[in-house]
Structures are given as structure tokens and as C-alpha cells.
PDB file of N, CA and C in Angstrom:
ATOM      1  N   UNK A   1       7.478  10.561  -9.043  1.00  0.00           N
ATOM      2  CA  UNK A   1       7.957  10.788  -7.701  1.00  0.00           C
ATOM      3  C   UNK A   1       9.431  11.167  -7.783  1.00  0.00           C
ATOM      4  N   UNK A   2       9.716  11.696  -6.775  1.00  0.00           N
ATOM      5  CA  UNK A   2      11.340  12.341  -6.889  1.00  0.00           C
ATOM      6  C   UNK A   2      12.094  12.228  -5.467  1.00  0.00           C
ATOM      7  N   UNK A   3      12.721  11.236  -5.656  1.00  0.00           N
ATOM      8  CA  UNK A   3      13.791  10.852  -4.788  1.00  0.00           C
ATOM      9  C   UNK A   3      15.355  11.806  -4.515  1.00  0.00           C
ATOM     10  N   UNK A   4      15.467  11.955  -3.039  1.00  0.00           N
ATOM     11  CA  UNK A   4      16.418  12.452  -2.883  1.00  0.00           C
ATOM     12  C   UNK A   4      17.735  12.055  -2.499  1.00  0.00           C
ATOM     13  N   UNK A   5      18.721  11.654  -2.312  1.00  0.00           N
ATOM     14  CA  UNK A   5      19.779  11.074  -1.605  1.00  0.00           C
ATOM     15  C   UNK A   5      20.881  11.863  -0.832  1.00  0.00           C
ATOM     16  N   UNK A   6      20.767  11.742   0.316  1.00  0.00           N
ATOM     17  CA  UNK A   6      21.951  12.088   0.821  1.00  0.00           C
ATOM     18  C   UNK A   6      22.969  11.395   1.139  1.00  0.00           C
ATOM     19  N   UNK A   7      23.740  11.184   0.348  1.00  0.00           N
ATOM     20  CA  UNK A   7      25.077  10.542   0.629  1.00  0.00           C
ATOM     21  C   UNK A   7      24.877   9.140  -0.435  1.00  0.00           C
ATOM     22  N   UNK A   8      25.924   8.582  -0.944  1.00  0.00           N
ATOM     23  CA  UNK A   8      25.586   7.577  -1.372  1.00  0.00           C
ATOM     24  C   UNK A   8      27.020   6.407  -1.413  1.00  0.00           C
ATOM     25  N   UNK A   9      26.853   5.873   0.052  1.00  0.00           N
ATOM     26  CA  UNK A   9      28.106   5.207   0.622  1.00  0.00           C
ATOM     27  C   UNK A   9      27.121   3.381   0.040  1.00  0.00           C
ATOM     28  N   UNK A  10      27.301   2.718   0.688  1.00  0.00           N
ATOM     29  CA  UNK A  10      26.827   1.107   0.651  1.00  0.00           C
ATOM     30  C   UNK A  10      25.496   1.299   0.782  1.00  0.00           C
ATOM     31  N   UNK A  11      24.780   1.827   2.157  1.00  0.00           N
ATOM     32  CA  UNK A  11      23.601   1.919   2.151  1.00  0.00           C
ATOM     33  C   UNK A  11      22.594   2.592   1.336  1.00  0.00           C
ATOM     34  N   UNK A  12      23.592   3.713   1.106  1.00  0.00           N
ATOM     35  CA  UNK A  12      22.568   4.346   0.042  1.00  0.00           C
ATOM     36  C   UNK A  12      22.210   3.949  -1.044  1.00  0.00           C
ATOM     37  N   UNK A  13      23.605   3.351  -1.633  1.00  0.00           N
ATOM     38  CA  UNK A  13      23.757   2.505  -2.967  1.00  0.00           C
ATOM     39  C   UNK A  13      22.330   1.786  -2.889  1.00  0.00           C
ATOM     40  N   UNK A  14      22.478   0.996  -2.186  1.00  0.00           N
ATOM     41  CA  UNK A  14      21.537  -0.475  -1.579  1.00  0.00           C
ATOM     42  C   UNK A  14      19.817   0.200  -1.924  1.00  0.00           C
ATOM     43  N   UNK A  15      19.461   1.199  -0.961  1.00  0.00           N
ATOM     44  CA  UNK A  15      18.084   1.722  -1.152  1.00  0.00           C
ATOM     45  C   UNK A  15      18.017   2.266  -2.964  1.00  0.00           C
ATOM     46  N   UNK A  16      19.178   3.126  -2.999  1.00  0.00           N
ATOM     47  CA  UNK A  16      18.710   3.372  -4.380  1.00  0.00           C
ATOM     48  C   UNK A  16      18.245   2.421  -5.182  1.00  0.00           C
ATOM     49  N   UNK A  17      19.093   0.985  -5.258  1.00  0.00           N
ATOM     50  CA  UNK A  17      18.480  -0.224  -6.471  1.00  0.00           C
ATOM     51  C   UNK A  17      17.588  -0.140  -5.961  1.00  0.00           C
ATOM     52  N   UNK A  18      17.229  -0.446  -4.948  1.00  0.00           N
ATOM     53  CA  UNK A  18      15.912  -1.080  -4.554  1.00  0.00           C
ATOM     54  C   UNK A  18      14.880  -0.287  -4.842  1.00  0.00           C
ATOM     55  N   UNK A  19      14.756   1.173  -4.717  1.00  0.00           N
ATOM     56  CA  UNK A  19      14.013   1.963  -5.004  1.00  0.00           C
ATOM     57  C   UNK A  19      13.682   2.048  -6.693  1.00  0.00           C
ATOM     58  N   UNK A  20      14.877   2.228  -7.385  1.00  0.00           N
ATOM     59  CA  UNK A  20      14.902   2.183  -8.425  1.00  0.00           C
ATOM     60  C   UNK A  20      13.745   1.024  -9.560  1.00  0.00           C
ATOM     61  N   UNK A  21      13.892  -0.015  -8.527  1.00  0.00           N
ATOM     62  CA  UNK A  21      13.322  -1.178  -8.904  1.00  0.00           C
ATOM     63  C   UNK A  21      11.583  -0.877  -8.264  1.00  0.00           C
ATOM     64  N   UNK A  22      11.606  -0.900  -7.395  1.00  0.00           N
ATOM     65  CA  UNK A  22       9.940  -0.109  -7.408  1.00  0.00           C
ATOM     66  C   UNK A  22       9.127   0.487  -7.609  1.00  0.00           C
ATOM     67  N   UNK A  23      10.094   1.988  -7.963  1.00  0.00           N
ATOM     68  CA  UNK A  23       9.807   3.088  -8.840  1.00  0.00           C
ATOM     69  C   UNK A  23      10.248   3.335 -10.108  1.00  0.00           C
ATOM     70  N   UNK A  24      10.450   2.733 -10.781  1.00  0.00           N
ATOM     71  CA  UNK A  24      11.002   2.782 -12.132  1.00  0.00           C
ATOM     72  C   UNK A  24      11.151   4.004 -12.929  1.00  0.00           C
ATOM     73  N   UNK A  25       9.593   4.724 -13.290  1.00  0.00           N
ATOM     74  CA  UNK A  25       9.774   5.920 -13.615  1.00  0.00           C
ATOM     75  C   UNK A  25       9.603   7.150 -12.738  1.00  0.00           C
ATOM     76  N   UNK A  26      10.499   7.125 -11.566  1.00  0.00           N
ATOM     77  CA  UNK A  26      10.658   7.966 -10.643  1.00  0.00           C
ATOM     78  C   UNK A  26      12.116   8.927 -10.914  1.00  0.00           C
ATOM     79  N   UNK A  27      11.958  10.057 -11.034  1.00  0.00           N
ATOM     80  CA  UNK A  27      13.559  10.753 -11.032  1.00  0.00           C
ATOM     81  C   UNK A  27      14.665  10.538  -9.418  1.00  0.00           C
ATOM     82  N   UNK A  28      15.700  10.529  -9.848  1.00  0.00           N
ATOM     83  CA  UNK A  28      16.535  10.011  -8.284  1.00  0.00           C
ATOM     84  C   UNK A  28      17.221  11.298  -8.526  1.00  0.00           C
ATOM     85  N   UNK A  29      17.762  11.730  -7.340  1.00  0.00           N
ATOM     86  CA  UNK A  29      18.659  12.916  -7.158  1.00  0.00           C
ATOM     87  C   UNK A  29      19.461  12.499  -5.582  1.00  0.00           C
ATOM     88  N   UNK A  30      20.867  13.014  -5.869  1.00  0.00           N
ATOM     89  CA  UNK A  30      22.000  12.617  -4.554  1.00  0.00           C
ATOM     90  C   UNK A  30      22.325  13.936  -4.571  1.00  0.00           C
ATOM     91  N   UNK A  31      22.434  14.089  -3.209  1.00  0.00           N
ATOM     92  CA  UNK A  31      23.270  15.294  -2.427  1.00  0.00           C
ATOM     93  C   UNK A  31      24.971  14.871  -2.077  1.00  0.00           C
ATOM     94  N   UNK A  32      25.746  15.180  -2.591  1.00  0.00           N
ATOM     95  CA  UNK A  32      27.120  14.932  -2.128  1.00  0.00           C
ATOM     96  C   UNK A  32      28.385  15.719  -2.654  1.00  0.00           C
ATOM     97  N   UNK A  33      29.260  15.729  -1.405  1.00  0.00           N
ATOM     98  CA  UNK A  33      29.965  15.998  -1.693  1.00  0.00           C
ATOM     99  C   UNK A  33      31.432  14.984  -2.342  1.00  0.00           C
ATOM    100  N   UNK A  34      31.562  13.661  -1.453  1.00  0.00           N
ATOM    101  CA  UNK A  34      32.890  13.426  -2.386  1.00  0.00           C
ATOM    102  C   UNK A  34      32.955  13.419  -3.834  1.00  0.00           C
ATOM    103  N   UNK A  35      33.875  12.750  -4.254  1.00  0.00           N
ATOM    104  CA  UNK A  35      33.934  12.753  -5.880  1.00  0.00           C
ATOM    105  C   UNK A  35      34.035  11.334  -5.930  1.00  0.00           C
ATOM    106  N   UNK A  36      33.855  10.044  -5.003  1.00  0.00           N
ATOM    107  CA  UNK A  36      34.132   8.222  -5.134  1.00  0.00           C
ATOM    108  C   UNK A  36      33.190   8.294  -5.573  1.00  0.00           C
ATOM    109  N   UNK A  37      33.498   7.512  -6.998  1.00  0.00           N
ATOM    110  CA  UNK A  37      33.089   6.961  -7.711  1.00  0.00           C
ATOM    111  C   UNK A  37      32.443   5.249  -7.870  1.00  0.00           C
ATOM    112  N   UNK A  38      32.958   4.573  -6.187  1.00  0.00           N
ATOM    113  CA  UNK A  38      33.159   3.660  -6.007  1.00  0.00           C
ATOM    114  C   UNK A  38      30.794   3.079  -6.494  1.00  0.00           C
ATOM    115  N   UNK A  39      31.418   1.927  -7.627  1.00  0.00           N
ATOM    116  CA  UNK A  39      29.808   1.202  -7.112  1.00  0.00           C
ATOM    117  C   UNK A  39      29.530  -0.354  -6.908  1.00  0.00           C
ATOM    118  N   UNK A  40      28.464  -0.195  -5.381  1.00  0.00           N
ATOM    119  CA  UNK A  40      28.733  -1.074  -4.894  1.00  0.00           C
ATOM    120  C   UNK A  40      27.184  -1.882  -5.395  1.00  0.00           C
ATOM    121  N   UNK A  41      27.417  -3.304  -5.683  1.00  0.00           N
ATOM    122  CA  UNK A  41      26.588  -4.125  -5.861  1.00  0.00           C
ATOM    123  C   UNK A  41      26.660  -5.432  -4.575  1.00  0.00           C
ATOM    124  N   UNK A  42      25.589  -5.667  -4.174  1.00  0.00           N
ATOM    125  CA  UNK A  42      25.426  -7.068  -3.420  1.00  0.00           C
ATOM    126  C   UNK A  42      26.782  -7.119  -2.770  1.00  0.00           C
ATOM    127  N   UNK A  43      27.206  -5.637  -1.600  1.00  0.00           N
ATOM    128  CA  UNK A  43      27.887  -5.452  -0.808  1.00  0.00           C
ATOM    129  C   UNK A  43      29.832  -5.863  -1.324  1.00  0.00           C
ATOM    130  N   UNK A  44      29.736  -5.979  -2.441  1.00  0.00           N
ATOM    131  CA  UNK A  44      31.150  -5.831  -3.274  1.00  0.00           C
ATOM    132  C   UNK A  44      31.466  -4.506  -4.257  1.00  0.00           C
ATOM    133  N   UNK A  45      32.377  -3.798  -4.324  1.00  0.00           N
ATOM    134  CA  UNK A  45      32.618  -2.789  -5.112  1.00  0.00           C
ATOM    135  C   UNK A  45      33.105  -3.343  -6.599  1.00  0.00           C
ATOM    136  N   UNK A  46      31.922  -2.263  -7.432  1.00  0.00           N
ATOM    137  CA  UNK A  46      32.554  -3.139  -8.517  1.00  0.00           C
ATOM    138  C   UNK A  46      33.173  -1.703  -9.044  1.00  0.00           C
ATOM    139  N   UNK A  47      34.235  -2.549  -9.685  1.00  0.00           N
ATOM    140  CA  UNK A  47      35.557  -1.436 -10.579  1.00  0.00           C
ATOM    141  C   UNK A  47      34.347  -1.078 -12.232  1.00  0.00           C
ATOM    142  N   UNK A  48      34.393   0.141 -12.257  1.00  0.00           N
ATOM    143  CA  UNK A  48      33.954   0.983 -13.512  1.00  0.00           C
ATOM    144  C   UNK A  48      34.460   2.344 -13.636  1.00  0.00           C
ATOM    145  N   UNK A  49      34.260   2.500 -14.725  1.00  0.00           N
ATOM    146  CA  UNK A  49      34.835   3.539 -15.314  1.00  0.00           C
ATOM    147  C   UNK A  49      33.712   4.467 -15.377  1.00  0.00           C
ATOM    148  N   UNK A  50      33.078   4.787 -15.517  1.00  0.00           N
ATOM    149  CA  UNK A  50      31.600   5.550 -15.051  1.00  0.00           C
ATOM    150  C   UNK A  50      31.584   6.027 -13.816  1.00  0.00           C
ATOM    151  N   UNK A  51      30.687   7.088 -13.894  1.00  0.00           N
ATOM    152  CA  UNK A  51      30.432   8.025 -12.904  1.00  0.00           C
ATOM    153  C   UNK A  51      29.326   7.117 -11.743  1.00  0.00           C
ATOM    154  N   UNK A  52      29.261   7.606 -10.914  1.00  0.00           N
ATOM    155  CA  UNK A  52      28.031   7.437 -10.000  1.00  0.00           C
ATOM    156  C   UNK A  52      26.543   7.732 -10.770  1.00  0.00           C
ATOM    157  N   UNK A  53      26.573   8.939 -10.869  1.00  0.00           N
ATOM    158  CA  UNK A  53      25.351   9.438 -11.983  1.00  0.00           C
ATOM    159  C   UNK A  53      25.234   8.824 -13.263  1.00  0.00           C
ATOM    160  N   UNK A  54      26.356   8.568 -14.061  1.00  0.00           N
ATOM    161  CA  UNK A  54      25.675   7.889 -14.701  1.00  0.00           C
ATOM    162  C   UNK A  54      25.442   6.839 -15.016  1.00  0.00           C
ATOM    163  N   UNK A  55      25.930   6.199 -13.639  1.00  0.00           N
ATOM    164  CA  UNK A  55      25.770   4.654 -13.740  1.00  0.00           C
ATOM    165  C   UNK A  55      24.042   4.334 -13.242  1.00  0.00           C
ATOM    166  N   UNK A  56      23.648   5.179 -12.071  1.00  0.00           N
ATOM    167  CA  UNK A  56      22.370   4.883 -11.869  1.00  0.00           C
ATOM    168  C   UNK A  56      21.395   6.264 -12.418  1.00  0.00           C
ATOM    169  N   UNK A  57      21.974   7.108 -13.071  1.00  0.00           N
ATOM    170  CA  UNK A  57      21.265   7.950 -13.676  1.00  0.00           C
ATOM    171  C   UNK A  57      20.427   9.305 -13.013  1.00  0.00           C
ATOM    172  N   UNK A  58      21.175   9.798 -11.961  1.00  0.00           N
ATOM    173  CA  UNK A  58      21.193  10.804 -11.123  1.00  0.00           C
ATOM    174  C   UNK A  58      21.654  12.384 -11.702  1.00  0.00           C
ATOM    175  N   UNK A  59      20.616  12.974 -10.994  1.00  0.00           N
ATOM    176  CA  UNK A  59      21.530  14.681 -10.884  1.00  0.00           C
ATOM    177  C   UNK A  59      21.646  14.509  -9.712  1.00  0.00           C
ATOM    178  N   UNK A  60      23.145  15.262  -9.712  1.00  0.00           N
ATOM    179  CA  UNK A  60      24.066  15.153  -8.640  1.00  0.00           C
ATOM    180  C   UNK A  60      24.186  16.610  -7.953  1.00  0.00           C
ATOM    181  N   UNK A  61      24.241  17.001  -6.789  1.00  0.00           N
ATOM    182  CA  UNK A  61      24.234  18.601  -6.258  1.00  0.00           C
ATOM    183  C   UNK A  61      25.200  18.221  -4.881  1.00  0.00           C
ATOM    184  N   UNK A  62      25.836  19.238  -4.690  1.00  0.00           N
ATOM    185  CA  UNK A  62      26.552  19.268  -3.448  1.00  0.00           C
ATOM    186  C   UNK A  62      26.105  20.267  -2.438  1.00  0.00           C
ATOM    187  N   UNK A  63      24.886  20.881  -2.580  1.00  0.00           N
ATOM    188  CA  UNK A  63      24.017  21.184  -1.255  1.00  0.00           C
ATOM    189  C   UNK A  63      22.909  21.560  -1.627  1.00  0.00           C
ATOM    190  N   UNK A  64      23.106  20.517  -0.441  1.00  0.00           N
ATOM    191  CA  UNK A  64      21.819  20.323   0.548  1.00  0.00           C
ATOM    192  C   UNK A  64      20.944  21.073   0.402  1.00  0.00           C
ATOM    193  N   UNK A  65      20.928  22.152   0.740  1.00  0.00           N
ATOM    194  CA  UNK A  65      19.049  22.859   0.690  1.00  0.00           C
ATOM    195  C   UNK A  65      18.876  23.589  -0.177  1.00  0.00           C
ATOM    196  N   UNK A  66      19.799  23.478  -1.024  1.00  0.00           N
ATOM    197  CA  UNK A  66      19.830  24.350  -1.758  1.00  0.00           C
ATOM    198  C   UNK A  66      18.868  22.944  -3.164  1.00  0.00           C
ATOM    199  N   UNK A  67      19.316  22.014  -3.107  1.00  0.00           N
ATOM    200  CA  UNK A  67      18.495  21.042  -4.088  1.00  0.00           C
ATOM    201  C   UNK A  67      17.259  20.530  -3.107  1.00  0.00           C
ATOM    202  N   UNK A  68      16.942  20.683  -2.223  1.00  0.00           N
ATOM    203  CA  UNK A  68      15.766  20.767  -1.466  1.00  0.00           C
ATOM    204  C   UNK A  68      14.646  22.250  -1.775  1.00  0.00           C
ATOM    205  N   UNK A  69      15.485  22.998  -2.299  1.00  0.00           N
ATOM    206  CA  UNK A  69      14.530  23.679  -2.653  1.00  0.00           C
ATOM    207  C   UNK A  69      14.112  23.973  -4.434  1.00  0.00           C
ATOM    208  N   UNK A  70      15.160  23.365  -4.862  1.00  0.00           N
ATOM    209  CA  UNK A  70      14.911  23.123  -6.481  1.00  0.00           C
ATOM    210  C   UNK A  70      14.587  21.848  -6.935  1.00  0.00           C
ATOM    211  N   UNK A  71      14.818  20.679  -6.199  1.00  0.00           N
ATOM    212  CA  UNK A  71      14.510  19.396  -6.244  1.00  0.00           C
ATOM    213  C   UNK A  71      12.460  19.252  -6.144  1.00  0.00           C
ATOM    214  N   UNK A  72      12.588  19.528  -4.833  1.00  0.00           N
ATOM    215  CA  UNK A  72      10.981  19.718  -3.659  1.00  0.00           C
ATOM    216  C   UNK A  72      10.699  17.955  -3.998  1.00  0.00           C
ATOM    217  N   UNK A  73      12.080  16.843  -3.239  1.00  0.00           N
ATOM    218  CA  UNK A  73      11.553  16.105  -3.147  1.00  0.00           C
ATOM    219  C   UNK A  73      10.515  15.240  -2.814  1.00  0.00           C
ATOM    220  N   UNK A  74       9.475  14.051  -2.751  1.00  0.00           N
ATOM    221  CA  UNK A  74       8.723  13.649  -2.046  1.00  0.00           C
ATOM    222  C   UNK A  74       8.806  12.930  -1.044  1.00  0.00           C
TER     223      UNK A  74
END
């Protein structure tokens, strides 16, 4: 299955584990534009030196339909 993300502020963070944890061997993909790096666990930011991607192991795209149409999430 192939997960998409748009945006990945607290909430998104939040669904991704969770998803992550249900779907295990599911590919994840985020749509975004900033560059925060910030990751948040159990609503605290934790300080790392790692990317977003490769902390939860994402391809990363900054538009939108354009990875909607190379993604063809489910």
C-alpha cells in the first residue's frame, strides 16, 4: 500500500507512526514544501540531526499532483 502525506506538522507526524505501525511494509510518501526538520514524538520535539525522510523513511516531493500522479497513492 502507498501512503501519501501532505504536510507533516504534529499531526501528520502522529498518523504517520501510527500508520507506519499498522502497515509496516507499506511505502510512505510526504508532499512538502518547508525544509523543518523538526521530529515530533508523543507531542515533544525531539532535537536530531537527520532529515525528516530519513528518519521515518520517506520520498519527499514538493508537488502535489504532480506525486499524485507518479505516486497513484491508495
Amino acid at each position: 500500500m502507498k501512503f501519501l502525506f501532505v504536510g507533516l506538522g504534529s499531526i501528520g507526524q502522529r498518523h504517520l507512526q501510527n500508520l507506519k505501525v499498522m502497515y509496516p511494509h507499506s511505502e510512505f510518501f510526504a508532499c512538502r514544501k518547508k525544509k523543518d526538520n523538526r521530529i515530533i514524538l508523543n507531542g515533544e520535539v525531539v532535537q536530531t540531526d537527520i532529515s525528516l525522510e530519513e528518519y521515518y523513511n520517506l520520498k519527499i516531493s514538493s508537488d502535489y499532483l504532480k506525486a499524485l500522479v507518479d505516486i497513484k497513492p491508495d
